[in-house]
Protein backbone atom coordinates (compact mmCIF):
# COMPACT_ATOMS: atom_id res chain seq x y z
CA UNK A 1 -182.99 -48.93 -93.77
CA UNK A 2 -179.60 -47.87 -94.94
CA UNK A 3 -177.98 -48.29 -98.38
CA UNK A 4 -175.31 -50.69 -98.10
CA UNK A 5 -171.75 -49.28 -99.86
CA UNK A 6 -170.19 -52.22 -101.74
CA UNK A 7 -167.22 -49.85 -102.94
CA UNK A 8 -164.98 -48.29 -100.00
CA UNK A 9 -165.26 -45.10 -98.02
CA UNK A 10 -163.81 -42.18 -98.75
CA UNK A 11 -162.58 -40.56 -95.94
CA UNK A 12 -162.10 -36.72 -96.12
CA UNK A 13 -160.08 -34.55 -93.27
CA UNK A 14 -157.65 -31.15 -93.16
CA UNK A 15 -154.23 -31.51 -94.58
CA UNK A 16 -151.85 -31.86 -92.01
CA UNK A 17 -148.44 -32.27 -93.91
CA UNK A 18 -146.98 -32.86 -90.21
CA UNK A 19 -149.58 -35.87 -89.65
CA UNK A 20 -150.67 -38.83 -91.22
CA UNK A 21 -154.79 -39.20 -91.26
CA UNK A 22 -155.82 -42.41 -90.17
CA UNK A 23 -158.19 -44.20 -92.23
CA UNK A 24 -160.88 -45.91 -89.97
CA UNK A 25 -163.99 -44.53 -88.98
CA UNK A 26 -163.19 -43.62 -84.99
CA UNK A 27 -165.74 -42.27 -82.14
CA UNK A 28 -166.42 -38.38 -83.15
CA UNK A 29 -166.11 -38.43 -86.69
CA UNK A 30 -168.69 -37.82 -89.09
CA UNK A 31 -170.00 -39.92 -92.04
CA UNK A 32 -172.68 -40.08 -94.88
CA UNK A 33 -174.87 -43.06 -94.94
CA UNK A 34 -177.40 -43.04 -97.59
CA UNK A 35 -181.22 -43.72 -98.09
CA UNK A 36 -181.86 -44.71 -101.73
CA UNK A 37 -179.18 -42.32 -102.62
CA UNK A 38 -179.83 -39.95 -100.93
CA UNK A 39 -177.30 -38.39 -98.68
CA UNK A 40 -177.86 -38.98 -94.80
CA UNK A 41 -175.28 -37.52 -92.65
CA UNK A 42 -174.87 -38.00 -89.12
CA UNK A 43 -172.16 -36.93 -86.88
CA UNK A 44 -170.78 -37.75 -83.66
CA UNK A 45 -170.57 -41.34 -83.87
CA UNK A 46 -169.70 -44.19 -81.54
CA UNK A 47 -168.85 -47.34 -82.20
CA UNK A 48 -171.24 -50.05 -80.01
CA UNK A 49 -169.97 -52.92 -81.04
CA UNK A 50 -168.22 -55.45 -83.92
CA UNK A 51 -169.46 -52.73 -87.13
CA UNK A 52 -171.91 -51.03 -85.04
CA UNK A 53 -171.91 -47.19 -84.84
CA UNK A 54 -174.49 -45.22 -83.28
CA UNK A 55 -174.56 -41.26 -84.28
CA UNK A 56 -176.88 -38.43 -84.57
CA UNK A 57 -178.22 -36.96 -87.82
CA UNK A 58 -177.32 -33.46 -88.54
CA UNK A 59 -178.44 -32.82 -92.36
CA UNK A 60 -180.59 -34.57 -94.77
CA UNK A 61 -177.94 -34.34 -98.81
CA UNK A 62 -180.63 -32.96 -100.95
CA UNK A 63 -182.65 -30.81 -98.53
CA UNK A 64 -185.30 -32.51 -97.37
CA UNK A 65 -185.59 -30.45 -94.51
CA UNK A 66 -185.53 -31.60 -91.28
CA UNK A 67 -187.62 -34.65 -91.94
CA UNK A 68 -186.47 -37.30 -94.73
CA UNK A 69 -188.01 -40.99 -94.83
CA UNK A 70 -188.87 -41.86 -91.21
CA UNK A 71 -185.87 -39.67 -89.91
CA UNK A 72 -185.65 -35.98 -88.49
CA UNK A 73 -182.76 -33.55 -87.78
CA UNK A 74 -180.88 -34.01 -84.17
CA UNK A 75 -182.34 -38.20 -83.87
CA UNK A 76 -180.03 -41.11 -82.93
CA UNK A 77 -179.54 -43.67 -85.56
CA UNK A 78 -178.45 -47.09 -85.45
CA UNK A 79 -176.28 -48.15 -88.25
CA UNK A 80 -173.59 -51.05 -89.68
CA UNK A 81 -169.83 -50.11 -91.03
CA UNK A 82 -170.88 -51.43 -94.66
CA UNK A 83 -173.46 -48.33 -94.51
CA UNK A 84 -171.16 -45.44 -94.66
CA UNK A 85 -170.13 -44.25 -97.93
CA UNK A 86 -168.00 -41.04 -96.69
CA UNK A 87 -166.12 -40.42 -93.05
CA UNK A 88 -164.93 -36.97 -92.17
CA UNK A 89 -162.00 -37.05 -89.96
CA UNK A 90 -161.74 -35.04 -86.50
């Protein structure tokens, strides 16, 4: 269902001069998967197992409203590391 990023994620997160983000996508943070490029972000994932996350989706990029493909605002989705093109750090 979801794009697959063949380029790296780019992690975004408040400067903190006294620490160092960490670059891996951890339980809580938020990230952007796409749909045909189209922006899907979800927050609050978990990771279920070996580059399995689990998360719910909070905003559709280009305002779809609160339906977009076969998702809807506030659903659990299923979804592989090599899906997320952006991680927000907590």
């Amino acid at each position: 269902m979801f794009d697959v990023n063949e380029y790296g994620i780019h992690f975004v997160g408040d400067y903190d001069q006294n620490k160092r983000m960490s670059y891996t996508v951890e339980n809580g943070d938020s990230v952007t998967l796409k749909i045909d490029d189209e922006d899907v972000n979800v927050k609050d994932i978990v990771q279920t197992g070996d580059n399995e996350y689990t998360g719910i989706v909070y905003d559709f990029g280009s305002s779809h409203g609160v339906t977009f493909m076969d998702l809807v605002l506030e659903q659990q989705v299923e979804f592989k590391f090599e899906n997320i093109f952006s991680c927000g750090k907590q």
